[in-house]
Protein backbone atom coordinates (compact mmCIF):
# COMPACT_ATOMS: atom_id res chain seq x y z
CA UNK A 1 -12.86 21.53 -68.06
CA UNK A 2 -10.81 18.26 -66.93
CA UNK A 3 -11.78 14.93 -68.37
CA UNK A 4 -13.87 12.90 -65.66
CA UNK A 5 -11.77 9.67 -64.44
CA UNK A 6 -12.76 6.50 -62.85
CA UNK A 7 -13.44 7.04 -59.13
CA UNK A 8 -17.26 7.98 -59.40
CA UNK A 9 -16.89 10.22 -62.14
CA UNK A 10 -14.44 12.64 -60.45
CA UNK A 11 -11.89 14.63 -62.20
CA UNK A 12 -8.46 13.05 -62.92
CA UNK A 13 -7.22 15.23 -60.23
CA UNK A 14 -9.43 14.34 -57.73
CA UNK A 15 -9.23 10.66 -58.48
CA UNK A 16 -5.42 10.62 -57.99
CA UNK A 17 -5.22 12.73 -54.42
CA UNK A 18 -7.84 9.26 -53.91
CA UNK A 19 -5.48 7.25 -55.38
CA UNK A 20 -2.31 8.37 -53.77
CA UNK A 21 -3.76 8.14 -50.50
CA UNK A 22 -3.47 4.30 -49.51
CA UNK A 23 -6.68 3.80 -47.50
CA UNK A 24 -9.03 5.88 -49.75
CA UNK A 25 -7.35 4.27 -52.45
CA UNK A 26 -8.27 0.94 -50.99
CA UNK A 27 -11.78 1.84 -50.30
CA UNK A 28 -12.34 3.34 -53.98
CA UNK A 29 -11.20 0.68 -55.28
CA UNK A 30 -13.10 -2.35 -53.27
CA UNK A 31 -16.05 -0.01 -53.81
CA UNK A 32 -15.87 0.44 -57.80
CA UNK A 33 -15.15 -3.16 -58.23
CA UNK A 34 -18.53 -4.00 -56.64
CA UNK A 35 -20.28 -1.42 -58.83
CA UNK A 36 -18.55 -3.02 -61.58
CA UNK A 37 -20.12 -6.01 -60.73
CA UNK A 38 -16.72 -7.37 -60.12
CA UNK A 39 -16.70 -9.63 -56.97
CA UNK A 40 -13.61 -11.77 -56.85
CA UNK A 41 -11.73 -8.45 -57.86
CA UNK A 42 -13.46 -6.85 -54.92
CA UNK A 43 -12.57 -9.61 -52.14
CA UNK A 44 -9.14 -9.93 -53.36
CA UNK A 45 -8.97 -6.08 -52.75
CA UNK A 46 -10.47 -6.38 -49.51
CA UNK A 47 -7.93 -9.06 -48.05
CA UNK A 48 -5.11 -6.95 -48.62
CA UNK A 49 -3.32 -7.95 -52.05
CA UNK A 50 -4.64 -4.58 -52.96
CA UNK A 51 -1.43 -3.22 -51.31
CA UNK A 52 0.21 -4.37 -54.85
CA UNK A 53 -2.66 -3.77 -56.84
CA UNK A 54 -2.66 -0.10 -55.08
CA UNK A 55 1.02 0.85 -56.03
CA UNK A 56 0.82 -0.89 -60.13
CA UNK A 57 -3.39 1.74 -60.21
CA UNK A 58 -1.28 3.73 -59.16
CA UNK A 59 1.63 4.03 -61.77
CA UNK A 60 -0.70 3.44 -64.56
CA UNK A 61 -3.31 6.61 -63.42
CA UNK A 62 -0.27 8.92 -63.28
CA UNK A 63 1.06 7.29 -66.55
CA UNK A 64 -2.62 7.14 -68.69
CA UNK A 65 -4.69 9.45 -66.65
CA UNK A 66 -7.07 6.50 -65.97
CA UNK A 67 -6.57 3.16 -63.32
CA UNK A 68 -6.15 0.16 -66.04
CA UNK A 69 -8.25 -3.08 -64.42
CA UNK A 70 -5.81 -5.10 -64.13
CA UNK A 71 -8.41 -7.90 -63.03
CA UNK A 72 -11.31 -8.43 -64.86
CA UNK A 73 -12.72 -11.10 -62.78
């Protein structure tokens, strides 16, 4: 069975098709942060720095099979 991954508790497979796509990425991503209880992260997503935030999620999932929070704000 593949190990669950961030995105909702979907499999690591899953969670990077998610990831790789750049507007479900974005959404995922604005969306966790708020159930992480993680506002600023979640506006700073949702004004569109997440473009860079998007491609350095994205190199760590591939690279530790999670997303690393890279702002835990």
């Amino acid at each position: 069975m593949a190990k669950k991954s961030d995105y909702f508790g979907l499999d690591y497979i899953v969670s990077l098709i998610l990831a790789i796509i750049p507007v479900t990425a974005w959404i995922c991503g604005f969306i966790t942060r708020l159930q992480e209880g993680k506002i600023v992260a979640a506006i700073i997503r949702l004004l569109g720095v997440g473009v860079v935030l998007w491609v350095i999620d994205l190199v760590l999932m591939i690279t530790s099979k999670h997303i690393f929070r890279l702002l835990n704000i």
